[in-house]
N, C-alpha and C. Protein backbone atom coordinates (compact mmCIF):
# COMPACT_ATOMS: atom_id res chain seq x y z
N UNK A 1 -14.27 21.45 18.18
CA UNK A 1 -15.16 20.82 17.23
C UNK A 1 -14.40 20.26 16.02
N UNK A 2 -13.33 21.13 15.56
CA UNK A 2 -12.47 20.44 14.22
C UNK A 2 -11.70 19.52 14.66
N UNK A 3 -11.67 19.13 16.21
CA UNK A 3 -10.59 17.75 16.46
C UNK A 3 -11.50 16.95 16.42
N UNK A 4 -13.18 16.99 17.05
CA UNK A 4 -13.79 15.32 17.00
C UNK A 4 -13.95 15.61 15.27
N UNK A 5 -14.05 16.47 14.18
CA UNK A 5 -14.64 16.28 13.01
C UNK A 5 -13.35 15.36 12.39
N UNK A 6 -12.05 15.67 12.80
CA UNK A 6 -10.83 14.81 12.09
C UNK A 6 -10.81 13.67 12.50
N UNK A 7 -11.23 13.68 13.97
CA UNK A 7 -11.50 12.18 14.40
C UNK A 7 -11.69 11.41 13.76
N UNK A 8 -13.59 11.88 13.41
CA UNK A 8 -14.21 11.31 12.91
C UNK A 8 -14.21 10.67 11.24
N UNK A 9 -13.25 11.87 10.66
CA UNK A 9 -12.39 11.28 9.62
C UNK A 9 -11.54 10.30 9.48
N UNK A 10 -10.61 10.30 10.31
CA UNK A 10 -9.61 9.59 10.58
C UNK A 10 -10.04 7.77 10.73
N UNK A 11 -11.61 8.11 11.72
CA UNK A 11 -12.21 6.27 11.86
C UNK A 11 -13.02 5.95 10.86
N UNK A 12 -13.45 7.00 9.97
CA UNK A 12 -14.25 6.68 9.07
C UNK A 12 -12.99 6.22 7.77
N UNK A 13 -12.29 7.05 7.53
CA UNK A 13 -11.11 6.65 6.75
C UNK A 13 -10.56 5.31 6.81
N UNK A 14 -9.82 4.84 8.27
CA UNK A 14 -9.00 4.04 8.41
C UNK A 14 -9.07 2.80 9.72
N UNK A 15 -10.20 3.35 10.21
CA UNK A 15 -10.09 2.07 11.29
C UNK A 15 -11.50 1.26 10.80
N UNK A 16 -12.78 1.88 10.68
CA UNK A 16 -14.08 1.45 10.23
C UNK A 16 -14.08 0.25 8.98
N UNK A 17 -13.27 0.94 7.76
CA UNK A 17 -13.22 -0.40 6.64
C UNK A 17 -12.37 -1.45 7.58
N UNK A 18 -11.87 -1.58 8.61
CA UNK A 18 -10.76 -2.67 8.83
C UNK A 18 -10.96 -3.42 9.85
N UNK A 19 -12.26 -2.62 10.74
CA UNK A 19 -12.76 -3.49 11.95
C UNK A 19 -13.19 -4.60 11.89
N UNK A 20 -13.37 -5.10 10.71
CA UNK A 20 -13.88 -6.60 10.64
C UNK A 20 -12.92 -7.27 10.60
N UNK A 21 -12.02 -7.00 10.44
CA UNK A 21 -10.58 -7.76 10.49
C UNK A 21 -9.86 -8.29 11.74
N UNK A 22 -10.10 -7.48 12.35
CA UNK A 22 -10.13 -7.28 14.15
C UNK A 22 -10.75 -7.84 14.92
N UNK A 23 -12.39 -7.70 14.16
CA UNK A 23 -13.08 -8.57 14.83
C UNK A 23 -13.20 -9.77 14.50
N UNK A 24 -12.73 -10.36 13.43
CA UNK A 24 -12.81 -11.62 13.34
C UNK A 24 -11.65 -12.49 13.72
N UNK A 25 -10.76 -11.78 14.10
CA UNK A 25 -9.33 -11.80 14.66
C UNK A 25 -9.88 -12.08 16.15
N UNK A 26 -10.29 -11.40 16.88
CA UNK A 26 -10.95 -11.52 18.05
C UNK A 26 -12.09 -12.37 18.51
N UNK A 27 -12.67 -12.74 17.24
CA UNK A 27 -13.71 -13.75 17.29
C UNK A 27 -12.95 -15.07 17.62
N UNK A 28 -11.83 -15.32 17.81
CA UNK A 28 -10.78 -16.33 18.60
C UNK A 28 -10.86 -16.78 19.51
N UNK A 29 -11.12 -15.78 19.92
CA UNK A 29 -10.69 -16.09 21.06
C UNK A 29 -11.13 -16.11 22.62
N UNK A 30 -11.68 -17.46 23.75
CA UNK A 30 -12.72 -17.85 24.03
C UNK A 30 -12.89 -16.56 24.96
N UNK A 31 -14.03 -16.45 26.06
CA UNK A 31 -14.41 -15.73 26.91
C UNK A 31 -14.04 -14.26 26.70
N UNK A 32 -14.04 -13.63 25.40
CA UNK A 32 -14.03 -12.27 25.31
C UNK A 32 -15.22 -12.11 24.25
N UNK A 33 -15.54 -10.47 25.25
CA UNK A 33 -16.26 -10.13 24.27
C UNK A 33 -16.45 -8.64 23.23
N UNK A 34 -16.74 -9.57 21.98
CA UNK A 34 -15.21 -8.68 21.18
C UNK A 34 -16.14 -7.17 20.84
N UNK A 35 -17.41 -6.96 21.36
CA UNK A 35 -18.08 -5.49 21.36
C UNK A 35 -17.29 -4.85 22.16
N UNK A 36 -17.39 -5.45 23.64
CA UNK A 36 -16.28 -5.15 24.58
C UNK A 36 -15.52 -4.62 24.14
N UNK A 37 -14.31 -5.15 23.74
CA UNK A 37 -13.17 -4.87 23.33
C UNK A 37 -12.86 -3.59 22.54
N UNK A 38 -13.57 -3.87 21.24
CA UNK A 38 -13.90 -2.92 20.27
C UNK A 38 -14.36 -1.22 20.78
N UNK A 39 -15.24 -1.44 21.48
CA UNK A 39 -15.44 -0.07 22.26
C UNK A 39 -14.42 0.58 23.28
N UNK A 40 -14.02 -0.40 23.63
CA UNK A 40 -12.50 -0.20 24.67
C UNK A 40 -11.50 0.47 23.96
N UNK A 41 -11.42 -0.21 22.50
CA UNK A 41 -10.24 0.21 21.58
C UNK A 41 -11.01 1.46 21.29
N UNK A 42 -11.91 1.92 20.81
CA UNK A 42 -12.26 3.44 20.49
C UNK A 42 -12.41 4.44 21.41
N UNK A 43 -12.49 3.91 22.96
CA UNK A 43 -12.11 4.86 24.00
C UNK A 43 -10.86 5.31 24.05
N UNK A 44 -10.15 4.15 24.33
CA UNK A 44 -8.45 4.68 23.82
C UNK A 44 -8.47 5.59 23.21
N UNK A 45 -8.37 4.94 21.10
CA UNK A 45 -8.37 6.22 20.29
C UNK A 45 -8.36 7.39 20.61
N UNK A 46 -9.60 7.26 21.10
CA UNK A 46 -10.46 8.90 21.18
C UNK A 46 -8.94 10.05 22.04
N UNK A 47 -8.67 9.01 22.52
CA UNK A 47 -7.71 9.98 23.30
C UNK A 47 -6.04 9.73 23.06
N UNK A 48 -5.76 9.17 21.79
CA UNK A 48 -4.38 8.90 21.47
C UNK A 48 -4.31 10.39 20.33
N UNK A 49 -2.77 10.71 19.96
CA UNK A 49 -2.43 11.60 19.19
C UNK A 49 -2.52 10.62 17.97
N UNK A 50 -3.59 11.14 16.87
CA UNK A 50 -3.78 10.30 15.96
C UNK A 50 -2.92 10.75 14.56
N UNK A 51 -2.31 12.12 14.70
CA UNK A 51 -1.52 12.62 13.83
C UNK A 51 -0.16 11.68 13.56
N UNK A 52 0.09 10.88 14.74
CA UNK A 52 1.19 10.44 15.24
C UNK A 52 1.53 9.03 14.92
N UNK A 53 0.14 8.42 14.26
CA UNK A 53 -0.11 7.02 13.90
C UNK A 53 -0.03 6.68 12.24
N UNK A 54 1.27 6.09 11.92
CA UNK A 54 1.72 6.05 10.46
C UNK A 54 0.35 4.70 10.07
N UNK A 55 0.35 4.13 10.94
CA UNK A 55 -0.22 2.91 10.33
C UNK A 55 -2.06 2.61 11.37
N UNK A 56 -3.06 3.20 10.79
CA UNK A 56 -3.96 2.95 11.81
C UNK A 56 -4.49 1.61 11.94
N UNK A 57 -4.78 0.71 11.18
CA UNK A 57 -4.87 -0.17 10.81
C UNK A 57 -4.14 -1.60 12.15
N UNK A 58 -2.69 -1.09 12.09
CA UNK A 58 -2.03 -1.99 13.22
C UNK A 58 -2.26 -1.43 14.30
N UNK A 59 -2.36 -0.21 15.07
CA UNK A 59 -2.36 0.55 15.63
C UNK A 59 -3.78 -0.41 16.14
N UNK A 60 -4.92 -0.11 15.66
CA UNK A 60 -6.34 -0.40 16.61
C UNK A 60 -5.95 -1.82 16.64
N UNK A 61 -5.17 -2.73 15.90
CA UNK A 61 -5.06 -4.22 15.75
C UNK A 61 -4.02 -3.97 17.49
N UNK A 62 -3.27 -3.55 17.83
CA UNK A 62 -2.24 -3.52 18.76
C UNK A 62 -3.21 -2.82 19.66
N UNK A 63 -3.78 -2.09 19.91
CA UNK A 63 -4.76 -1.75 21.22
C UNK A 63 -5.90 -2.55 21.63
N UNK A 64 -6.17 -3.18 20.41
CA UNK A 64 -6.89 -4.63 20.57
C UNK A 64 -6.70 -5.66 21.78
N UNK A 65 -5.09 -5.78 21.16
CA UNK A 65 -4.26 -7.14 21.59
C UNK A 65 -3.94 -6.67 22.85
N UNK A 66 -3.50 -5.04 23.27
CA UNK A 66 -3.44 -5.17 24.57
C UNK A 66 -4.57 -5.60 25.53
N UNK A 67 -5.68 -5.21 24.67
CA UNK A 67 -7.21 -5.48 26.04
C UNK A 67 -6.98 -6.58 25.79
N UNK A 68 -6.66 -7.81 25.13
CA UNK A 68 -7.13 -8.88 25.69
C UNK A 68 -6.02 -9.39 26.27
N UNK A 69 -4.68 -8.84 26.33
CA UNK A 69 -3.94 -9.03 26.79
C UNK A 69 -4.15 -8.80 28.43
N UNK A 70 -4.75 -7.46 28.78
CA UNK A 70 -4.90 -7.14 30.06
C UNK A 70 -6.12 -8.34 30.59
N UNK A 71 -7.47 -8.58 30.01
CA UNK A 71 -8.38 -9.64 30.27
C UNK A 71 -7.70 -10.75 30.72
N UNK A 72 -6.43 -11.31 29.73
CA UNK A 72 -6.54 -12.71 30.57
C UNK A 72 -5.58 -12.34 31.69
N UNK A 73 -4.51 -11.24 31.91
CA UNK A 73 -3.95 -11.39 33.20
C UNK A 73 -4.98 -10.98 34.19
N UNK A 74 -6.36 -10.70 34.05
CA UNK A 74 -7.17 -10.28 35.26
C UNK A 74 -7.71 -11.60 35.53
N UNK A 75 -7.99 -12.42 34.25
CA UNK A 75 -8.33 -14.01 34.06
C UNK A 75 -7.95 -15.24 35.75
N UNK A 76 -8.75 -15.83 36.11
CA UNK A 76 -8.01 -16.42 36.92
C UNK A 76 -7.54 -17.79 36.34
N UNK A 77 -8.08 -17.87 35.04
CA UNK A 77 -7.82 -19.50 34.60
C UNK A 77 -7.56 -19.00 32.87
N UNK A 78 -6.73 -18.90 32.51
CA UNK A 78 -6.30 -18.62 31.24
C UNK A 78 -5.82 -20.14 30.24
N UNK A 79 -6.60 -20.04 29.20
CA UNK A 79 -6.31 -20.92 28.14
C UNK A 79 -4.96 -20.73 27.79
N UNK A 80 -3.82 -21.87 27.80
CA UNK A 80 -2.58 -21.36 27.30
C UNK A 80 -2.55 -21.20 25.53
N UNK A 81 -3.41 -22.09 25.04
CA UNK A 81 -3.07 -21.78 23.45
C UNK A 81 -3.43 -20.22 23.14
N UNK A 82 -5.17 -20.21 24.00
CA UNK A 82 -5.50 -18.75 23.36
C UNK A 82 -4.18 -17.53 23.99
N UNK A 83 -3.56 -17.77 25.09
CA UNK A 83 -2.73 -16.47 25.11
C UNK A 83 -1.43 -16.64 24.46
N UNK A 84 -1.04 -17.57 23.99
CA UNK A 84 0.03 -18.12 22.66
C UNK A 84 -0.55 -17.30 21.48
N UNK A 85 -1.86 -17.41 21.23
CA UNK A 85 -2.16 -16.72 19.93
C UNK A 85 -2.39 -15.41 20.02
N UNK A 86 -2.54 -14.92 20.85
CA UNK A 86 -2.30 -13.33 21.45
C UNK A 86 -1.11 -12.89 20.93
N UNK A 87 -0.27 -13.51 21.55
CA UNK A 87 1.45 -13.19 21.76
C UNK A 87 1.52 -13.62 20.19
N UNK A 88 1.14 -14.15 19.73
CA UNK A 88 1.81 -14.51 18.88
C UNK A 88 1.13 -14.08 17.03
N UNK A 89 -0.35 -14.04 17.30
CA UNK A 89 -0.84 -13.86 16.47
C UNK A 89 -0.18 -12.01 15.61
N UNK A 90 -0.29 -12.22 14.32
CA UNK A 90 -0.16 -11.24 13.45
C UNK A 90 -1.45 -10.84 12.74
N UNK A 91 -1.94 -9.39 12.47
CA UNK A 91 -2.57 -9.07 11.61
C UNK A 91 -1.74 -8.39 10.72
N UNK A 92 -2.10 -9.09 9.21
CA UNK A 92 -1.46 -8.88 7.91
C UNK A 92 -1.47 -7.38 7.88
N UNK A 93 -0.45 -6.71 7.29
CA UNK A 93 0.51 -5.49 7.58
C UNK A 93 0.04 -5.28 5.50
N UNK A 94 -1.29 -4.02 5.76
CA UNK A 94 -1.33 -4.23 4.05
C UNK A 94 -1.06 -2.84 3.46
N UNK A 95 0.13 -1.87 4.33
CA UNK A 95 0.95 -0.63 4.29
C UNK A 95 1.54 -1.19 2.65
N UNK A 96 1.33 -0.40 1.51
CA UNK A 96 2.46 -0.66 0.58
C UNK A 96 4.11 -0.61 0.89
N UNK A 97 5.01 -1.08 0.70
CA UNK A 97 6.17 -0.96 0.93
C UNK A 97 6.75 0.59 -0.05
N UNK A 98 7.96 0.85 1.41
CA UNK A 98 8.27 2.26 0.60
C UNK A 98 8.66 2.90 -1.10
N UNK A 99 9.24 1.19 -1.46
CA UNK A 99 9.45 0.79 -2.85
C UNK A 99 8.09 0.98 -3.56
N UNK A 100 7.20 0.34 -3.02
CA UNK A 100 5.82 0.60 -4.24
C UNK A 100 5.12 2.07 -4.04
N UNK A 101 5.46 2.78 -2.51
CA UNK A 101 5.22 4.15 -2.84
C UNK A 101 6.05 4.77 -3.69
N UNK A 102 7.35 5.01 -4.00
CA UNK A 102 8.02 5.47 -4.75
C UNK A 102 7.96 5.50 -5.97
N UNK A 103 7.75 3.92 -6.39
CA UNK A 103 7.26 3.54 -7.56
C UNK A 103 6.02 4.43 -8.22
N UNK A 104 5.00 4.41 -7.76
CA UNK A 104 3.70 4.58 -7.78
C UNK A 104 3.85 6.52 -8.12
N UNK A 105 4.38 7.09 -7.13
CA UNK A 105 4.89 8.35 -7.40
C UNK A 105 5.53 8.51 -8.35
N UNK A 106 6.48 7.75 -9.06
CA UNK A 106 7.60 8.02 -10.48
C UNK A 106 6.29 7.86 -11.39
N UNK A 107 5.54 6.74 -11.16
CA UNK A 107 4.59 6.53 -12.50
C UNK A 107 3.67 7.67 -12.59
N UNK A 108 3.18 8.43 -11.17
CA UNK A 108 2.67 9.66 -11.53
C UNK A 108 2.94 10.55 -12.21
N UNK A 109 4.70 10.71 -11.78
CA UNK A 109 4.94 11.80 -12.36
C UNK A 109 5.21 11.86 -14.01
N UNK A 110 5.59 10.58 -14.26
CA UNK A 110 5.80 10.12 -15.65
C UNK A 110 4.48 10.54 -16.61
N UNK A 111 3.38 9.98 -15.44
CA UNK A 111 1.86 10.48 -16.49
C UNK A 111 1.44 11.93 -16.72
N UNK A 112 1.93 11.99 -15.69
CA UNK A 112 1.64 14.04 -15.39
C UNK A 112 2.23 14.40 -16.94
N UNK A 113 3.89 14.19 -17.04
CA UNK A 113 4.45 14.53 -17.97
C UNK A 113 3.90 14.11 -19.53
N UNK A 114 2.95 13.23 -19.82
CA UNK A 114 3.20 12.67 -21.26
C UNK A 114 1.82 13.50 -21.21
N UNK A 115 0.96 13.87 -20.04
CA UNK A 115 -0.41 14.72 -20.23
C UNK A 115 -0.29 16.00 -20.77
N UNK A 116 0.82 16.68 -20.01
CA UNK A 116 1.38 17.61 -20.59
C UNK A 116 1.84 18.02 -22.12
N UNK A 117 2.37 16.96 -22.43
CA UNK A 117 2.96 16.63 -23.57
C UNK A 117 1.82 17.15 -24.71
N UNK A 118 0.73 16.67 -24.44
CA UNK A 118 -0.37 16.20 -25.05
C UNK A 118 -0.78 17.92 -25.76
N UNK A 119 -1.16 17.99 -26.58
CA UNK A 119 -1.97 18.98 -27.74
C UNK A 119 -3.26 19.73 -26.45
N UNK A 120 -3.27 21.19 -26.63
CA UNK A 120 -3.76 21.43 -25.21
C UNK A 120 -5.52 21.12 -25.66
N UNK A 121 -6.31 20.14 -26.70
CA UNK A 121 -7.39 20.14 -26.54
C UNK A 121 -7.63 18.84 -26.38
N UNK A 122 -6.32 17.99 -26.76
CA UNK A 122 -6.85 16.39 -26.87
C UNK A 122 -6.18 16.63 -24.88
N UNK A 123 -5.52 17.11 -24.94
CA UNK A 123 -5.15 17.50 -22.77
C UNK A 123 -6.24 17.65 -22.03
N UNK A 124 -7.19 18.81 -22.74
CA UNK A 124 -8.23 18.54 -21.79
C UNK A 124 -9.43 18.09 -21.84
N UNK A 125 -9.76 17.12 -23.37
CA UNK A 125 -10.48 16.65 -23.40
C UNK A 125 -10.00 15.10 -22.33
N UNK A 126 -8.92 14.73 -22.34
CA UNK A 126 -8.33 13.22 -21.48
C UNK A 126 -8.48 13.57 -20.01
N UNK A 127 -8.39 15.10 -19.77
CA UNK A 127 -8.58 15.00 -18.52
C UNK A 127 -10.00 15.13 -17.88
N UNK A 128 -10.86 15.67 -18.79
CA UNK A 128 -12.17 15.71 -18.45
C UNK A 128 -12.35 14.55 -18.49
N UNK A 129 -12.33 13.61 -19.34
CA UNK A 129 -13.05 12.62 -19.30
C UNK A 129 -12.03 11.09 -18.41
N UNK A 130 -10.62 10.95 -18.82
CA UNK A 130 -10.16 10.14 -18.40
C UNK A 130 -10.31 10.24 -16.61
N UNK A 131 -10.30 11.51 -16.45
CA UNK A 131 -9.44 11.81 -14.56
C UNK A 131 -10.78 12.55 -14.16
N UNK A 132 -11.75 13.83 -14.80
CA UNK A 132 -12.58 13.76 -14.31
C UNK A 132 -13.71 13.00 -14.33
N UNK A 133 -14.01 12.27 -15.41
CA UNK A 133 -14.72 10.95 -15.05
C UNK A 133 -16.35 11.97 -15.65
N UNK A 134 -16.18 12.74 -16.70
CA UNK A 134 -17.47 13.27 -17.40
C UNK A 134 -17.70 12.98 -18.55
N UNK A 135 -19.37 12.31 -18.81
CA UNK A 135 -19.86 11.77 -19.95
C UNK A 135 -18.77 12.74 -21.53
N UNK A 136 -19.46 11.75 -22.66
CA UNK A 136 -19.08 12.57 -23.46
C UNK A 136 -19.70 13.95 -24.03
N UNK A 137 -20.70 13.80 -23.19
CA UNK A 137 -21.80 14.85 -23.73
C UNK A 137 -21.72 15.98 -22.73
N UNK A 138 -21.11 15.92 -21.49
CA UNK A 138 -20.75 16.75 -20.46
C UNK A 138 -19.19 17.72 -20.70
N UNK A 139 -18.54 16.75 -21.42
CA UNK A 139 -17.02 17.06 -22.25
C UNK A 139 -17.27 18.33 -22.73
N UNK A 140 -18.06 17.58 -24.35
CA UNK A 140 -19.01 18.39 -25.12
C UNK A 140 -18.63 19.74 -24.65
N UNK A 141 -19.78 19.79 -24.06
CA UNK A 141 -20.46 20.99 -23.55
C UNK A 141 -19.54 21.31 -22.57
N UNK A 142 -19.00 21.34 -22.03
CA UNK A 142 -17.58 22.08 -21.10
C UNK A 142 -16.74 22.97 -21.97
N UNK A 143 -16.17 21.85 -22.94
CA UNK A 143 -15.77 22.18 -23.74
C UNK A 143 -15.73 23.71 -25.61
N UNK A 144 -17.14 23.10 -24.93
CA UNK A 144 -17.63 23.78 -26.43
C UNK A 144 -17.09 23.54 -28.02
N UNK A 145 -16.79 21.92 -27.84
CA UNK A 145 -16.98 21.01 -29.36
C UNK A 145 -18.37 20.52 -29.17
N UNK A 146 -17.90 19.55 -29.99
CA UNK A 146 -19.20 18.23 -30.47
C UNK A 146 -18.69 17.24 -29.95
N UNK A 147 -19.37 16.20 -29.59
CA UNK A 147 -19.46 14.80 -28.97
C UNK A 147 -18.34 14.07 -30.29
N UNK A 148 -18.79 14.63 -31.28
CA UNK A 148 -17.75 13.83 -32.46
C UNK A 148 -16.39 14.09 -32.03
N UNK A 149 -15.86 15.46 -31.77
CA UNK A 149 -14.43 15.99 -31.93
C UNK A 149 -14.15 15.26 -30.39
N UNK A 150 -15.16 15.15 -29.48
CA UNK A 150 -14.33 14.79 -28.47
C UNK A 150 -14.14 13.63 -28.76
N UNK A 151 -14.93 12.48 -29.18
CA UNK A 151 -13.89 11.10 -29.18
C UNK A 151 -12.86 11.00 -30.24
N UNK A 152 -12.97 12.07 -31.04
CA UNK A 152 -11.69 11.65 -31.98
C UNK A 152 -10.11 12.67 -31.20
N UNK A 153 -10.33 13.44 -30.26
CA UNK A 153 -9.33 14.10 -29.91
C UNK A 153 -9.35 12.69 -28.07
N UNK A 154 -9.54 12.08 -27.90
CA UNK A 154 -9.52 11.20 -27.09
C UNK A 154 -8.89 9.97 -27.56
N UNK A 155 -9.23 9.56 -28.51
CA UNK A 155 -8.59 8.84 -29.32
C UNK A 155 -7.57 9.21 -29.63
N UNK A 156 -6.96 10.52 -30.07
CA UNK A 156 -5.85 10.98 -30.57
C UNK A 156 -5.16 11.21 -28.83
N UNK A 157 -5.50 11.60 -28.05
CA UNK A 157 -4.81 11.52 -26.69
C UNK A 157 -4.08 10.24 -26.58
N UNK A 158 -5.20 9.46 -26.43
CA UNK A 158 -4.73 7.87 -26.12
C UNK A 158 -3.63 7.16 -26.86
N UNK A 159 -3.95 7.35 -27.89
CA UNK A 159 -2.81 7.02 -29.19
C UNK A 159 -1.11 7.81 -28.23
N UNK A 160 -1.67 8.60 -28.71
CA UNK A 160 0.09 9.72 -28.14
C UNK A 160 0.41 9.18 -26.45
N UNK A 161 -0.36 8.77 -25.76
CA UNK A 161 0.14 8.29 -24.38
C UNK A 161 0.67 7.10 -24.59
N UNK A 162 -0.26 6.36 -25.50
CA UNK A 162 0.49 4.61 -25.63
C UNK A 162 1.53 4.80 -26.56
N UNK A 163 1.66 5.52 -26.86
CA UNK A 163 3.20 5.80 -28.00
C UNK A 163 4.21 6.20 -26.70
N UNK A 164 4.25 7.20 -26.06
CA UNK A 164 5.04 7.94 -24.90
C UNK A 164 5.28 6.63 -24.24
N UNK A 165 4.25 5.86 -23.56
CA UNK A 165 4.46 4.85 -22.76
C UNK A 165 5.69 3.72 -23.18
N UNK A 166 5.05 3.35 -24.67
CA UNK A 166 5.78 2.29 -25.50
C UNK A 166 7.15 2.90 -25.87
N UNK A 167 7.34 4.05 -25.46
CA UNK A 167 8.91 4.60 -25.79
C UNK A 167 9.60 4.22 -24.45
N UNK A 168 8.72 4.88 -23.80
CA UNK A 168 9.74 4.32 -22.40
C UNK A 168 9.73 3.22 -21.81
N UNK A 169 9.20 2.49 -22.19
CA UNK A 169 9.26 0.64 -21.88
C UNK A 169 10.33 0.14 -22.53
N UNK A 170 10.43 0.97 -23.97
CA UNK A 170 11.66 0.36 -24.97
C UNK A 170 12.97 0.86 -24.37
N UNK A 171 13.21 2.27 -24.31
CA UNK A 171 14.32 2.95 -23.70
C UNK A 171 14.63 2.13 -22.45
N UNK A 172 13.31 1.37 -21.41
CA UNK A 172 14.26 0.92 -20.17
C UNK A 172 14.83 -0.30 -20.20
N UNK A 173 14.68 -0.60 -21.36
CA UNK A 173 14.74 -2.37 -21.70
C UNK A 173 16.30 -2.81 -21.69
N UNK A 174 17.38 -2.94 -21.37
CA UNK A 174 18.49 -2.89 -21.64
C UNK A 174 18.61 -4.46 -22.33
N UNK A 175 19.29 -4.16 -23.32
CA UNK A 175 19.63 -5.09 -24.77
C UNK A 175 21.35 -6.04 -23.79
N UNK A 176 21.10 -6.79 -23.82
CA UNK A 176 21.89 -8.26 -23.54
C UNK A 176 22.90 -8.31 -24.56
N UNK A 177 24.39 -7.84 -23.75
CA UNK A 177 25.36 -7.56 -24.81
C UNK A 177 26.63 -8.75 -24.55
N UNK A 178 27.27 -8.91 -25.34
CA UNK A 178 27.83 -10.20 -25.34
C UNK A 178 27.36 -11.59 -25.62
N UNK A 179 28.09 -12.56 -25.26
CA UNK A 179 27.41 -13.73 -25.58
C UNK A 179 28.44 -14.69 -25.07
N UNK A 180 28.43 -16.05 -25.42
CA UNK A 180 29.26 -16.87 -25.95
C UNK A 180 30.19 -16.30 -26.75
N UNK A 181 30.40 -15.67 -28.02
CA UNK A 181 31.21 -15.59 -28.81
C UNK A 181 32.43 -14.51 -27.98
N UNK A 182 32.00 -13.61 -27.89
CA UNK A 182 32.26 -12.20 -26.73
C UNK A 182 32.71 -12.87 -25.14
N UNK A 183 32.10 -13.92 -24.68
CA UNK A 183 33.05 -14.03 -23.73
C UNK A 183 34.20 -15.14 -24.11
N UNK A 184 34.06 -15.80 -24.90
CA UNK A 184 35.53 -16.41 -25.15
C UNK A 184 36.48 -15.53 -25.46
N UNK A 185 36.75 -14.45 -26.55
CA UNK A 185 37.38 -13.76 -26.84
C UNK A 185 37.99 -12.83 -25.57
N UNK A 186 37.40 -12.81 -24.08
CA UNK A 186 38.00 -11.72 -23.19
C UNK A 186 38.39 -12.89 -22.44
N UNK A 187 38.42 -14.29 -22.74
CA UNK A 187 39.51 -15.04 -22.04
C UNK A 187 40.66 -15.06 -22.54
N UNK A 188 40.38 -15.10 -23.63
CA UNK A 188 41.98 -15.14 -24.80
C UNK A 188 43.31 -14.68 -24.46
């Protein structure tokens, strides 16, 4: 029962937002029919190791392309453009690159750190409200201030993050040394 419930995570997660992509990808192309298909591709699934699939997205796009791949060799009269665009067609690959995961992770950890940083009431007033996403009157009362102290210790959060931030934008900035004057002199 906990493998169809991950399943069912897994298509609700990552193949469901993207099937229209597929299918309109498939809407191409003549004498198929792309319910067909589509159900074909989730029979598969159902029975592929889905732990095993970095990218689901290409993955149902590539089990796609094989059914219609197998259709037109059963085909007795095959369109040559449409199996050119088979072979040939791409669905856009919208995986961040390992660079913008990395990225994305440093900037976490960078925020983690300046949260930390932070005075431990304006900390958890930013996190109630910035990250958990609760009114000010829910803060409040979590809290046990006033609606007043929380926007002024929110305000005072915010302030101290855009200061932290604006330090390290300055620190990464590297200052342009030499010139004209400086490189004549190391020809000399």
């Amino acid at each position: 029962m906990l493998g169809d419930q991950h399943y069912s995570y897994w298509l609700a997660r990552h193949i469901l937002p993207n099937e229209h992509l597929v299918r309109t990808w498939l809407g191409r192309f003549s004498h198929i029919e792309v319910d067909d298909i589509i159900q074909e591709a989730y029979v598969i699934m159902a029975e592929a190791e889905i732990d095993n699939i970095s990218n689901p997205t290409a993955y149902f796009y590539t089990v796609c392309r094989n059914i219609v791949l197998k259709h037109y060799k059963k085909a007795r009269v095959v369109e040559i453009v449409a199996l050119a665009d088979v072979q040939n067609d791409l669905l856009p690959d919208h995986t961040p690159s390992l660079e913008a995961v990395a990225d994305a992770r440093a900037e976490l950890r960078f925020l983690n750190s300046v949260i930390q940083r932070l005075p431990e009431r304006c900390r958890n007033v930013f996190i109630d409200r910035k990250i958990n996403g609760f009114t000010q009157r829910d803060c409040a009362k979590n809290l046990g201030i006033s609606e007043n102290s929380v926007e002024k210790q929110l305000a005072r959060a915010l302030f101290s993050i855009s200061k932290l931030y604006a330090q390290r934008d300055k620190s990464q900035t590297i200052p342009i040394r030499g010139g004209v004057d400086n490189d004549k002199k190391s020809h000399s």
